[in-house]
N, C-alpha and C. Protein backbone atom coordinates (compact mmCIF):
# COMPACT_ATOMS: atom_id res chain seq x y z
N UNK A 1 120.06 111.53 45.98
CA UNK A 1 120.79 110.91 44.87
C UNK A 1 122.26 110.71 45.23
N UNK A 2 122.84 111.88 45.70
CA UNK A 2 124.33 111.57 46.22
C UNK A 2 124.49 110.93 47.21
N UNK A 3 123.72 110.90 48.41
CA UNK A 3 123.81 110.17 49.54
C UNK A 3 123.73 109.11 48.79
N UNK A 4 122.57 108.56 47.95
CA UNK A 4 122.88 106.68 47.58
C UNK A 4 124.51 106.41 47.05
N UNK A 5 124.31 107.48 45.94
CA UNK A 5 125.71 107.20 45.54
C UNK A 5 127.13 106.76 46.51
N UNK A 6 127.13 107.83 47.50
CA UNK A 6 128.12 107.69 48.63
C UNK A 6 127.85 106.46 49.38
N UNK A 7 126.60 105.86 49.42
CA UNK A 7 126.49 104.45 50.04
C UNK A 7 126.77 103.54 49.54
N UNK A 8 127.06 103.49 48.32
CA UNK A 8 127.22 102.39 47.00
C UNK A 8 128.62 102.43 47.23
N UNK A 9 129.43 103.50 47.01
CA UNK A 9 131.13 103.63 47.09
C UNK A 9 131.19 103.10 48.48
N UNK A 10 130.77 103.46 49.26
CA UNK A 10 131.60 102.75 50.94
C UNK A 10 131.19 101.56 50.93
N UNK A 11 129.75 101.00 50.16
CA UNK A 11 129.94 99.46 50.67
C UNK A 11 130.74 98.75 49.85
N UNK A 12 131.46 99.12 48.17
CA UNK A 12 131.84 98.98 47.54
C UNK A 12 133.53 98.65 48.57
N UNK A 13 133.84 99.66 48.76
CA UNK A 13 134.96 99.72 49.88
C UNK A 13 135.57 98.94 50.58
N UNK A 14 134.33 99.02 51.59
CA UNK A 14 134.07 97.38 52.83
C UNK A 14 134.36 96.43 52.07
N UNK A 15 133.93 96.15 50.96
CA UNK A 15 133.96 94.80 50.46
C UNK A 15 135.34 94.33 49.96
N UNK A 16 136.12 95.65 48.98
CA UNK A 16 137.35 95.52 48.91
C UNK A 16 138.30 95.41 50.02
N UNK A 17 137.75 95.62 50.56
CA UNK A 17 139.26 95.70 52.49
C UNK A 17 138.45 94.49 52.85
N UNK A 18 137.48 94.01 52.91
CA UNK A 18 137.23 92.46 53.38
C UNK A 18 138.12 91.55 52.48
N UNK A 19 137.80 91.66 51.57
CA UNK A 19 138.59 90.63 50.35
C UNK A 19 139.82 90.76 50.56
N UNK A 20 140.29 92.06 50.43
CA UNK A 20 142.06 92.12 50.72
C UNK A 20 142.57 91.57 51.80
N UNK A 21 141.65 91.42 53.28
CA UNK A 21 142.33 90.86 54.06
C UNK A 21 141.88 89.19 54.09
N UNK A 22 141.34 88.87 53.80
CA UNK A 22 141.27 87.35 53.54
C UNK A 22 142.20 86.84 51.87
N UNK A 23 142.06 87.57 51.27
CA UNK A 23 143.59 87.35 50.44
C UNK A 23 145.19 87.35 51.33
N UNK A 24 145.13 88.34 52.19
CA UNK A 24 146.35 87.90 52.65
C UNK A 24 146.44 87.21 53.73
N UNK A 25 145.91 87.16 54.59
CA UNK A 25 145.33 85.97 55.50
C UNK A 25 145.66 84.77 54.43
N UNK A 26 144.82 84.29 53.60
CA UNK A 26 145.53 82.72 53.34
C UNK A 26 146.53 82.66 52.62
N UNK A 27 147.18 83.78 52.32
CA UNK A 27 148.41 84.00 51.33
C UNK A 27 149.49 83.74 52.32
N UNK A 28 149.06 84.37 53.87
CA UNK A 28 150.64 84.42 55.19
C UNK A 28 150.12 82.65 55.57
N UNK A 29 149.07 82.05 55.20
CA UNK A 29 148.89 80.67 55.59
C UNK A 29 149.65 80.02 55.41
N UNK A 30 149.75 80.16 53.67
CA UNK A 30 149.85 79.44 52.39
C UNK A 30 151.52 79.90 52.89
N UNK A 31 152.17 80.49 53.12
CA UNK A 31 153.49 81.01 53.06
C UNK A 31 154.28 79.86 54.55
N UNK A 32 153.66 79.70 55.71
CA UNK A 32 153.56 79.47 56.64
C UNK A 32 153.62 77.97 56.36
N UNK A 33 152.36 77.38 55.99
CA UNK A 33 152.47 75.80 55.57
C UNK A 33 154.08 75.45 54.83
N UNK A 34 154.18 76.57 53.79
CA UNK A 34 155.09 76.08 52.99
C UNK A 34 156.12 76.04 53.98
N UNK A 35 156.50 77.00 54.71
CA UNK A 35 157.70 76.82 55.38
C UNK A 35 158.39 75.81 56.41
N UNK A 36 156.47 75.68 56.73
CA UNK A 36 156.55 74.07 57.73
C UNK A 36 157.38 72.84 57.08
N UNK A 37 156.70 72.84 56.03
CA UNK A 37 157.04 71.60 54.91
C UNK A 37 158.24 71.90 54.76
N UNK A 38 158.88 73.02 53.91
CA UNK A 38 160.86 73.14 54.17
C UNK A 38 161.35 72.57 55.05
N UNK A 39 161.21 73.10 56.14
CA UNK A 39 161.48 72.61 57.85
C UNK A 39 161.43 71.25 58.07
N UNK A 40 160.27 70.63 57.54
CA UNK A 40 160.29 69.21 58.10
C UNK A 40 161.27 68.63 56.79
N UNK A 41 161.33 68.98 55.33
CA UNK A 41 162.09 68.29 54.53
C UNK A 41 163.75 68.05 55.00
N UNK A 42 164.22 69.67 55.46
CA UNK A 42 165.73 69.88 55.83
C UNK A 42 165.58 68.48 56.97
N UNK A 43 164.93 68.73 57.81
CA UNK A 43 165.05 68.04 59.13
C UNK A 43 165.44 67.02 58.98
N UNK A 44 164.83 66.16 57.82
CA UNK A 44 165.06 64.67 57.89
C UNK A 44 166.12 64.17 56.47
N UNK A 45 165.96 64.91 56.03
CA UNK A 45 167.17 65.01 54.20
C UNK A 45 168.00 66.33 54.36
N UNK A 46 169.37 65.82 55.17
CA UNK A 46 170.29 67.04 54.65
C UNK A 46 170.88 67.02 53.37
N UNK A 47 171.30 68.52 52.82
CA UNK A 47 172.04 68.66 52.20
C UNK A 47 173.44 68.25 51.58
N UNK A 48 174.15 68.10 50.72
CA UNK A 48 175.45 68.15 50.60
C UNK A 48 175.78 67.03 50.86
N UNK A 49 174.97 65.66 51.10
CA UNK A 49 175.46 64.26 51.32
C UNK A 49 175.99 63.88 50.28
N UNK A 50 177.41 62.63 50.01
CA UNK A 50 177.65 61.81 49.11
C UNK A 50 176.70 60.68 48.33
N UNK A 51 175.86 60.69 47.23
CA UNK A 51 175.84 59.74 46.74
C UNK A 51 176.86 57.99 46.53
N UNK A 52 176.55 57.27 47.14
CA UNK A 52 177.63 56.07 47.08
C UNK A 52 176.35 54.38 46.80
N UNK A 53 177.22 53.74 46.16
CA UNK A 53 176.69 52.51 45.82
C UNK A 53 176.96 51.52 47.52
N UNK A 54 176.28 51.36 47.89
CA UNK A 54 176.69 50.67 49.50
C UNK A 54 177.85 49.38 49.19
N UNK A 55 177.34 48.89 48.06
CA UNK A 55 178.06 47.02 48.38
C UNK A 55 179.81 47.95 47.96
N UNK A 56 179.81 48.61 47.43
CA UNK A 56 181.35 49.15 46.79
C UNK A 56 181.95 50.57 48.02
N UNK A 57 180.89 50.47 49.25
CA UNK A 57 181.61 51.31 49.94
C UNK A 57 181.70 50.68 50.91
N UNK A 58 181.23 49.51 51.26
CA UNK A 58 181.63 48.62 52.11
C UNK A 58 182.84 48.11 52.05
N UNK A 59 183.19 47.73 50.86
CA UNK A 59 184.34 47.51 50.30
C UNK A 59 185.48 48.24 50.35
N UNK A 60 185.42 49.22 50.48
CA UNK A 60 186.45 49.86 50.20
C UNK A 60 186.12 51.09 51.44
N UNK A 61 185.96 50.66 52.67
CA UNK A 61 186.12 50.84 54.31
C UNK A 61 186.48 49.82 54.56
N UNK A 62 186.67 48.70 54.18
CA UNK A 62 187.63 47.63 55.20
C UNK A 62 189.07 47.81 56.06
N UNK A 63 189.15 47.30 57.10
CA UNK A 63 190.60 48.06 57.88
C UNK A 63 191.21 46.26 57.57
N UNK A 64 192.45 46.45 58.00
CA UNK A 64 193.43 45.75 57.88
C UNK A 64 192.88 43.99 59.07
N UNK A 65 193.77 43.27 58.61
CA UNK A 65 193.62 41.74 59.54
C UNK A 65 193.99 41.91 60.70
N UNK A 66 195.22 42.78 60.51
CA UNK A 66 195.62 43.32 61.84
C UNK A 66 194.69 44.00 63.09
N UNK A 67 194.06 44.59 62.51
CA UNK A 67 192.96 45.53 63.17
C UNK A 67 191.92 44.85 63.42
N UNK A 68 191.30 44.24 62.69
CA UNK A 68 190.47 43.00 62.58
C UNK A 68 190.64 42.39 63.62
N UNK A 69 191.80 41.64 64.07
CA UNK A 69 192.29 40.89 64.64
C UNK A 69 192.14 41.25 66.15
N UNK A 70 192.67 42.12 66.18
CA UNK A 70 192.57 42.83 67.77
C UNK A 70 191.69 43.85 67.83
N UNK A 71 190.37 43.39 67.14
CA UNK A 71 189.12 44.22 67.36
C UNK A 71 189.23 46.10 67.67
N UNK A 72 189.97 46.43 67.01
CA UNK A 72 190.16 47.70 66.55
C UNK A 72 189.63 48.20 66.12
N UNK A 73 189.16 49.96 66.04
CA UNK A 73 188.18 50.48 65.09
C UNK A 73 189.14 51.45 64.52
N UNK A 74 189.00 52.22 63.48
CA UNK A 74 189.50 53.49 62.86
C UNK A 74 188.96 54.52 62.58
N UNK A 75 188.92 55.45 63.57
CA UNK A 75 187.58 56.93 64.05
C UNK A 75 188.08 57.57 62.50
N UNK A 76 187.11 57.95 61.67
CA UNK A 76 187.37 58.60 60.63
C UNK A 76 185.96 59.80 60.89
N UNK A 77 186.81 60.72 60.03
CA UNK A 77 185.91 62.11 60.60
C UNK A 77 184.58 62.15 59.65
N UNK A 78 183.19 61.86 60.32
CA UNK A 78 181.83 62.00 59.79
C UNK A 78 181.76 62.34 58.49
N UNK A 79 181.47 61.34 57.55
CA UNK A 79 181.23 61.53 56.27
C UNK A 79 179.65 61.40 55.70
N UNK A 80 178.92 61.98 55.13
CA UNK A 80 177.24 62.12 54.82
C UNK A 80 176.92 61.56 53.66
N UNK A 81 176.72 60.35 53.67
CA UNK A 81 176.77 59.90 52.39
C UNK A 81 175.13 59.65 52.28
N UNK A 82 174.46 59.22 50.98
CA UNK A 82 173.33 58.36 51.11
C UNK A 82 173.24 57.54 49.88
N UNK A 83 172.41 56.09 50.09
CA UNK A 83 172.41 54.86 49.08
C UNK A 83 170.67 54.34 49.51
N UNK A 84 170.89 53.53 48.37
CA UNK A 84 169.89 52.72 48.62
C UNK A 84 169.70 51.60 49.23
N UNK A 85 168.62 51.01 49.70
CA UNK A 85 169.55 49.39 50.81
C UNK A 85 167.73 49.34 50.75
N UNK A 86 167.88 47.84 51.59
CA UNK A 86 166.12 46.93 51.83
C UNK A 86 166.38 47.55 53.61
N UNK A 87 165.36 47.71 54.07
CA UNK A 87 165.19 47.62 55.34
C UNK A 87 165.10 46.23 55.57
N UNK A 88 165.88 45.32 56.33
CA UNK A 88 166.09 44.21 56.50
C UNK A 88 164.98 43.87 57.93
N UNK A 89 165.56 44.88 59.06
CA UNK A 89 164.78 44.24 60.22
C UNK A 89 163.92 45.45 61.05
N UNK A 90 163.06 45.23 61.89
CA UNK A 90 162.79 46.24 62.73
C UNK A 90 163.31 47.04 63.67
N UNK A 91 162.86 48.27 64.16
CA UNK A 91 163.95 49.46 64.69
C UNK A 91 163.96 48.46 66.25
N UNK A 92 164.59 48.51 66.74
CA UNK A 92 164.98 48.35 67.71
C UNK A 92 165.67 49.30 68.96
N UNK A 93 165.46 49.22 70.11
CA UNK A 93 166.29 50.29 70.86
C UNK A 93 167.42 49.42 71.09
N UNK A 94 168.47 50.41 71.55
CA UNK A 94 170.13 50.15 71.70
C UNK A 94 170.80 50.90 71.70
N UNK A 95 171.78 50.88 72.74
CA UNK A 95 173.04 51.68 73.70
C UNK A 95 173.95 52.07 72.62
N UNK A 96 173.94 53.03 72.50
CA UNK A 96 174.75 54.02 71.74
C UNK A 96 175.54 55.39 71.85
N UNK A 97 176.58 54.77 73.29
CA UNK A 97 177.10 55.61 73.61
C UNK A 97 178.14 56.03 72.57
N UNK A 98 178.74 55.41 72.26
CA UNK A 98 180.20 55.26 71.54
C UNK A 98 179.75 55.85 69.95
N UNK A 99 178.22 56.34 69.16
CA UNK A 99 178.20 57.34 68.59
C UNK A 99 178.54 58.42 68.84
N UNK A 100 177.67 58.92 69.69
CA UNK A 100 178.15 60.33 70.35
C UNK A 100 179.55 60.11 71.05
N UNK A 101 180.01 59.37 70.77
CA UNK A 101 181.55 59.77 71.55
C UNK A 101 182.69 59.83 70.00
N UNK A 102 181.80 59.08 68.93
CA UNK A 102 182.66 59.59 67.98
C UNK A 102 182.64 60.71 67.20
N UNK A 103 181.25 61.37 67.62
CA UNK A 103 180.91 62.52 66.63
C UNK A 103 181.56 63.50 67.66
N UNK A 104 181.81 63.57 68.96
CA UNK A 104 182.24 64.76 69.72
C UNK A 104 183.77 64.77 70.06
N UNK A 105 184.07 63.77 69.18
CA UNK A 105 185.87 64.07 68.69
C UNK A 105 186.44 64.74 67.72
N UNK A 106 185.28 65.00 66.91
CA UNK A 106 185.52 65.69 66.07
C UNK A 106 184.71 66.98 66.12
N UNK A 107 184.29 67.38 67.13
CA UNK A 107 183.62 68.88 67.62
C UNK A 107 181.99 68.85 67.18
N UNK A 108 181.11 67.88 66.86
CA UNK A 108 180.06 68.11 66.26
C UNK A 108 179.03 68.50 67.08
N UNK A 109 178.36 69.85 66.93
CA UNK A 109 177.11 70.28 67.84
C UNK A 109 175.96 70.64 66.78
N UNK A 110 175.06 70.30 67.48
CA UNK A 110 174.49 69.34 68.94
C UNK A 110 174.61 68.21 68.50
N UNK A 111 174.60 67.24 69.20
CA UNK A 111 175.13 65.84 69.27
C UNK A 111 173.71 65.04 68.99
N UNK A 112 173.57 64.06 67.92
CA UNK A 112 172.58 63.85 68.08
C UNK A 112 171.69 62.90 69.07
N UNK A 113 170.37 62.57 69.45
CA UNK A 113 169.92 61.68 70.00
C UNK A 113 169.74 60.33 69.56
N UNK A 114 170.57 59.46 69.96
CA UNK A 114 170.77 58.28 68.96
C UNK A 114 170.50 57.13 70.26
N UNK A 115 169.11 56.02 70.28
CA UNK A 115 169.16 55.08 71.69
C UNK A 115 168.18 54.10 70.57
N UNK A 116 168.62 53.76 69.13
CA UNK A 116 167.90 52.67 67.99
C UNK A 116 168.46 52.43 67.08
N UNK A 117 168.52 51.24 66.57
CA UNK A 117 169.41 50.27 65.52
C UNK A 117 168.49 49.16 65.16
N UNK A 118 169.24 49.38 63.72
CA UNK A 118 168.40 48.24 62.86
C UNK A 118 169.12 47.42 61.99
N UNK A 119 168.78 46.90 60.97
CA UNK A 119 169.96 45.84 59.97
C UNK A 119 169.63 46.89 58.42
N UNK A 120 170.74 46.85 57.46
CA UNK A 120 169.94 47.04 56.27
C UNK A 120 170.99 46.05 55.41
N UNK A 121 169.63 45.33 54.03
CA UNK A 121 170.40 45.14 53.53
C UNK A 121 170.52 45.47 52.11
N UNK A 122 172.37 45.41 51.85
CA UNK A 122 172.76 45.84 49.88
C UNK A 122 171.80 45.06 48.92
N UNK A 123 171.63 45.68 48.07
CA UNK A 123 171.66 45.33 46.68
C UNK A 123 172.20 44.43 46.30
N UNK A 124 173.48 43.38 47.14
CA UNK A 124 174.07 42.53 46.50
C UNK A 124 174.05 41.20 47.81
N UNK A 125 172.86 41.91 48.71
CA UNK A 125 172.27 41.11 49.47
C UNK A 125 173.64 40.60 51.10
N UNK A 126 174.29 41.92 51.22
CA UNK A 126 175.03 42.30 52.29
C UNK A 126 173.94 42.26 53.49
N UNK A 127 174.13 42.45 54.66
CA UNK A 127 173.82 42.89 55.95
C UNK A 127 174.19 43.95 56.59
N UNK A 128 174.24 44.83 57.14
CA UNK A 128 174.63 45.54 57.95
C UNK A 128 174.28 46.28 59.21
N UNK A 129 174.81 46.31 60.30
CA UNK A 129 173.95 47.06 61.04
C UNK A 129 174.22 48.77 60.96
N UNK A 130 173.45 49.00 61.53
CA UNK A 130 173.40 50.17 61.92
C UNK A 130 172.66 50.99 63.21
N UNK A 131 173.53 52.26 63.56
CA UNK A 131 172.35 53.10 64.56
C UNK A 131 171.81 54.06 63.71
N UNK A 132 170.33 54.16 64.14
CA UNK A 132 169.49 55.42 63.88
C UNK A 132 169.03 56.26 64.78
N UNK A 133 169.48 57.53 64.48
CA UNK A 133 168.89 58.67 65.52
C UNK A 133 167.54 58.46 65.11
N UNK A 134 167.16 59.39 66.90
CA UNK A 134 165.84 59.20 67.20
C UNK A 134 164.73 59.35 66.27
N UNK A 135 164.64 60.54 65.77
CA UNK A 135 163.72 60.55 65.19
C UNK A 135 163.12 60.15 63.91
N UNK A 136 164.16 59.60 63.22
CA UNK A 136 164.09 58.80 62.31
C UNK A 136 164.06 57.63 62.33
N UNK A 137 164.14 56.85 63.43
CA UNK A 137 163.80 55.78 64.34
C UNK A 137 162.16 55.63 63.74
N UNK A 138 161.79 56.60 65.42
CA UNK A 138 160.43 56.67 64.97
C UNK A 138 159.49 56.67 63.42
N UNK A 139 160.03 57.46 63.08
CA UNK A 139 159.22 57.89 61.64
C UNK A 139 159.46 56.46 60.65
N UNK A 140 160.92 55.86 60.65
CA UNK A 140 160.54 54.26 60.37
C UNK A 140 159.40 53.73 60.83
N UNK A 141 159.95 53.51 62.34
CA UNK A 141 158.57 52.27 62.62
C UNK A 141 157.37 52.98 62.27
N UNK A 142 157.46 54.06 62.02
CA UNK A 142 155.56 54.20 61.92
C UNK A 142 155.06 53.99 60.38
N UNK A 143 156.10 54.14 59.37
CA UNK A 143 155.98 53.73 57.79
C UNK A 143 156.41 52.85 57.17
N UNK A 144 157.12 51.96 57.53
CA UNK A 144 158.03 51.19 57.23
C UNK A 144 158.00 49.80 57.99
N UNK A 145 157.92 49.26 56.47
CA UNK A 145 158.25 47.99 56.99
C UNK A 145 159.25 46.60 56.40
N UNK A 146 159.76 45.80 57.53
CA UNK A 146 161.02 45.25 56.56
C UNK A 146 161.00 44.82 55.07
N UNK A 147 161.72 44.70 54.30
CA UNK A 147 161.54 44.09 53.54
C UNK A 147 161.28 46.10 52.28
N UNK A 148 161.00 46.72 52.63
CA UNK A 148 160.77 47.88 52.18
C UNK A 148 162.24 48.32 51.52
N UNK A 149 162.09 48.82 50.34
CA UNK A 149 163.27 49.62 49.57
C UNK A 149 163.38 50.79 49.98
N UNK A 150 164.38 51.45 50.11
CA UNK A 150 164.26 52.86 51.02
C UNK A 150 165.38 53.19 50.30
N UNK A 151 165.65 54.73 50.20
CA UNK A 151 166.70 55.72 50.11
C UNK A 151 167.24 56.32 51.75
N UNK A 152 168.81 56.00 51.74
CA UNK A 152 169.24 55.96 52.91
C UNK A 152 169.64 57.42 53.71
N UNK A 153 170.30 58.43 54.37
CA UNK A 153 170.84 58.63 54.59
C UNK A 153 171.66 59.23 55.92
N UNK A 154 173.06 58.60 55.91
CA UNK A 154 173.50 58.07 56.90
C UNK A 154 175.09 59.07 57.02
N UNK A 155 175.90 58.95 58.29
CA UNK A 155 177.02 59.80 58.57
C UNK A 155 177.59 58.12 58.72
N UNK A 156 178.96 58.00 58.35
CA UNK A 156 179.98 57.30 58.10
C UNK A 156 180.80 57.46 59.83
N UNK A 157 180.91 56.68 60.48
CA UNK A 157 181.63 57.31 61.69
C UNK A 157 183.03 56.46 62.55
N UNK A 158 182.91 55.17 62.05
CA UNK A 158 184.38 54.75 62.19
C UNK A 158 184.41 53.31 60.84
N UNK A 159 185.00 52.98 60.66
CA UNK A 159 185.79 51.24 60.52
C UNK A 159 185.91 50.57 61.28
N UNK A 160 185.00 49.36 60.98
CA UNK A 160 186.03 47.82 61.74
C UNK A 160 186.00 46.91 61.24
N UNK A 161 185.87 45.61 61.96
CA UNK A 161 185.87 44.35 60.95
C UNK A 161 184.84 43.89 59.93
N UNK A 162 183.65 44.65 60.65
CA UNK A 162 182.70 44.31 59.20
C UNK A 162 182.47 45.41 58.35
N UNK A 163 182.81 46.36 58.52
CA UNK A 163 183.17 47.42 57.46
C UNK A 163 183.05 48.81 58.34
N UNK A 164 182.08 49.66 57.27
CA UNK A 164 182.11 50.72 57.95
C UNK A 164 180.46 50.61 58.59
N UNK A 165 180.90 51.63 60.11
CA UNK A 165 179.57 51.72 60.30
C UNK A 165 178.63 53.27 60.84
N UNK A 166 177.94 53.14 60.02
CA UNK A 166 176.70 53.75 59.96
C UNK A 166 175.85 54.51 60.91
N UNK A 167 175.57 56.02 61.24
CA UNK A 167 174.32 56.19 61.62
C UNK A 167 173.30 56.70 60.54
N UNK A 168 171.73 56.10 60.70
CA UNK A 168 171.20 56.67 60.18
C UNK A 168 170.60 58.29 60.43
N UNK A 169 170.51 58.95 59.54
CA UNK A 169 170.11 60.53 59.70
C UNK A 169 169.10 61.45 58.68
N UNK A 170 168.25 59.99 58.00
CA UNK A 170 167.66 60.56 56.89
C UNK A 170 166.95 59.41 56.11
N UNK A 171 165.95 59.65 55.69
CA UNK A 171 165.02 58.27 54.72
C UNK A 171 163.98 58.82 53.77
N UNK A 172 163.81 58.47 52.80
CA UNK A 172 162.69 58.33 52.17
C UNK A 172 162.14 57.50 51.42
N UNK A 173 161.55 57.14 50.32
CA UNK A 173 161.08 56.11 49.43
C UNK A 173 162.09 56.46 48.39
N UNK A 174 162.28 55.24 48.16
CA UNK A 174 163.06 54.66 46.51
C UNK A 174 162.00 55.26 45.61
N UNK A 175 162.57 55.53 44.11
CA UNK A 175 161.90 55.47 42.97
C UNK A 175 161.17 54.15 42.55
N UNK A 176 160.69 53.77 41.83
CA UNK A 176 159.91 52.85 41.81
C UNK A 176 160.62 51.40 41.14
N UNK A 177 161.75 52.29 39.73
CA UNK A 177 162.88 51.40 38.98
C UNK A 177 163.38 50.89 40.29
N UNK A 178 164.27 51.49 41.04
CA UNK A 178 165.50 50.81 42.09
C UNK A 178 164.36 49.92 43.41
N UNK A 179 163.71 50.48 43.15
CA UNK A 179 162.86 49.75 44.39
C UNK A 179 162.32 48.13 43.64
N UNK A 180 162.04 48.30 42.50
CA UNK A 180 161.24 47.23 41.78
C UNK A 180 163.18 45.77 41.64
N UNK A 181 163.85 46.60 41.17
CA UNK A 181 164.87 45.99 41.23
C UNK A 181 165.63 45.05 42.66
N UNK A 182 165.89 45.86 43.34
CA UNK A 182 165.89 45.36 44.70
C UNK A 182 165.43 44.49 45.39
N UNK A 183 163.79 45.03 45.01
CA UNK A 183 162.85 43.71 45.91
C UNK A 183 163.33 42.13 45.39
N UNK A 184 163.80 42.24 44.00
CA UNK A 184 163.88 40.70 43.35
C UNK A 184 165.25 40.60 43.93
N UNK A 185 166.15 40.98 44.70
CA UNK A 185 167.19 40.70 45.11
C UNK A 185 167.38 39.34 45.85
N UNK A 186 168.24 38.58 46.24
CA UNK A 186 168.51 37.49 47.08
C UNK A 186 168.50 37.89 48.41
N UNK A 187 167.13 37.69 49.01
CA UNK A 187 167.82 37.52 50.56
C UNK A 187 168.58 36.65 51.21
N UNK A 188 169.42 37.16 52.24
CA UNK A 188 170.37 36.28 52.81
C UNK A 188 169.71 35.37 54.34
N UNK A 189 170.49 34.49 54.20
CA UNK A 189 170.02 33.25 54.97
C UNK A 189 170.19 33.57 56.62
N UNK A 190 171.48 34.10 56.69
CA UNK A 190 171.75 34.64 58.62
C UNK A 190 171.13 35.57 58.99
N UNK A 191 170.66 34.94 60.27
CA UNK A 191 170.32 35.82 61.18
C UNK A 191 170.71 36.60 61.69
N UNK A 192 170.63 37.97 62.06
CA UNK A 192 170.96 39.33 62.42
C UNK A 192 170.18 39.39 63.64
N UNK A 193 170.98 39.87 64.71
CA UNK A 193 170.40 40.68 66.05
C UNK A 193 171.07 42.19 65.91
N UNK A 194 169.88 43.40 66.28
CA UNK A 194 170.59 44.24 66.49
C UNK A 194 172.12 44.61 67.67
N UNK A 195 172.61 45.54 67.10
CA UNK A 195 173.87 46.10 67.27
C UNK A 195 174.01 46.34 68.84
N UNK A 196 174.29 46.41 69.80
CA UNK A 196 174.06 46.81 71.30
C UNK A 196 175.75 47.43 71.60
N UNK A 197 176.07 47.96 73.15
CA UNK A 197 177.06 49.02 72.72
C UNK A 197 178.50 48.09 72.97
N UNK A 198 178.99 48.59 73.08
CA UNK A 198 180.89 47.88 72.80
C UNK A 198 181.85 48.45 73.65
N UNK A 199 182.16 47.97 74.45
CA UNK A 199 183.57 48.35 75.14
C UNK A 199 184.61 48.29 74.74
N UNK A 200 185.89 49.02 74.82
CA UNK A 200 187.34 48.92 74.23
C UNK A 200 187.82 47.55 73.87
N UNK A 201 186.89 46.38 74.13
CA UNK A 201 187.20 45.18 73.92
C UNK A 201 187.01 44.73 72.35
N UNK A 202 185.66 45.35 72.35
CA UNK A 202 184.68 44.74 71.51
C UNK A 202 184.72 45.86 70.18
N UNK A 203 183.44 45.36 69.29
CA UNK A 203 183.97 45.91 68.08
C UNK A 203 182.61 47.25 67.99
């Protein structure tokens, strides 16, 4: 009679320490996935960026006629802003030395990998180019396609004659309002080639 009894409690046992460890087994999973997912969110959406309307910060980065004139730029120290804009054209590769030469004037480590540029355009049916680091390069072309409403975000890295310019460092999908809005926007008539790199001459 007690021996059954004592067999009933230990398999009773076993069964609880089986269960407990497959409870925490998919609990360190479940903890693990999540952290992946953090990881990949930080990676591609930093923190602490400026919200800005693009067509009114274009505007108000313009440098002087003077500067203009003699193809001048104005190194201003990395600002993180993000907006909304159309993906205008496809990623493209392109020489982008003179990013990394503006982000490492101002001490920034690690420097990012930046060798792709694309066009985007405002809400008020602007152009612009821009460079995009690598990996957000990629992760465009593989989801994205022109003509697509996107949430931007980008580091601010000098002035020149066509305003300010841009790396990209961050993307996701528009809400559905700003995206639905946008699409009915005016596209513009000129043609855009991507951005390629610039010597002390050039802009």
């Amino acid at each position: 009679m007690y021996k059954k009894i004592l067999t009933a409690l230990l398999a009773l046992l076993l069964i609880f320490s089986a269960s407990a460890f497959v409870w925490q087994t998919f609990s360190t999973s479940s903890d693990q996935q999540n952290d992946i997912l953090v990881s990949k969110v930080d990676l591609s959406w930093q923190q602490g960026s400026k919200s800005v309307d693009l067509d009114r910060y274009i505007a108000s980065n313009q440098v002087s006629q003077n500067i203009s004139d003699k193809k001048q730029r104005i190194m201003l120290e990395p600002e993180l802003i993000h907006f909304h804009g159309i993906l205008q054209a496809p990623i493209t590769p392109s020489k982008a030395s003179l990013v990394t030469d503006a982000l490492s004037v101002w001490g920034i480590s690690p420097l990012p990998e930046v060798a792709f540029s694309t066009y985007i355009r405002t809400p008020q049916s602007q152009v612009i180019a821009v460079y995009v680091e690598n990996v957000i390069a990629s992760h465009i072309s593989s989801y994205y396609q022109p003509e697509t409403v996107l949430e931007f975000q980008a580091y601010r890295l000098y002035n020149y004659a066509k305003g300010p310019r841009l790396l990209l460092v961050g993307v996701k999908p528009a809400n559905e309002t700003i995206a639905v809005a946008l699409t009915a926007s005016k596209k513009p008539h000129m043609k855009k080639t991507p951005p390629r790199q610039v010597n002390s001459h050039e802009q």
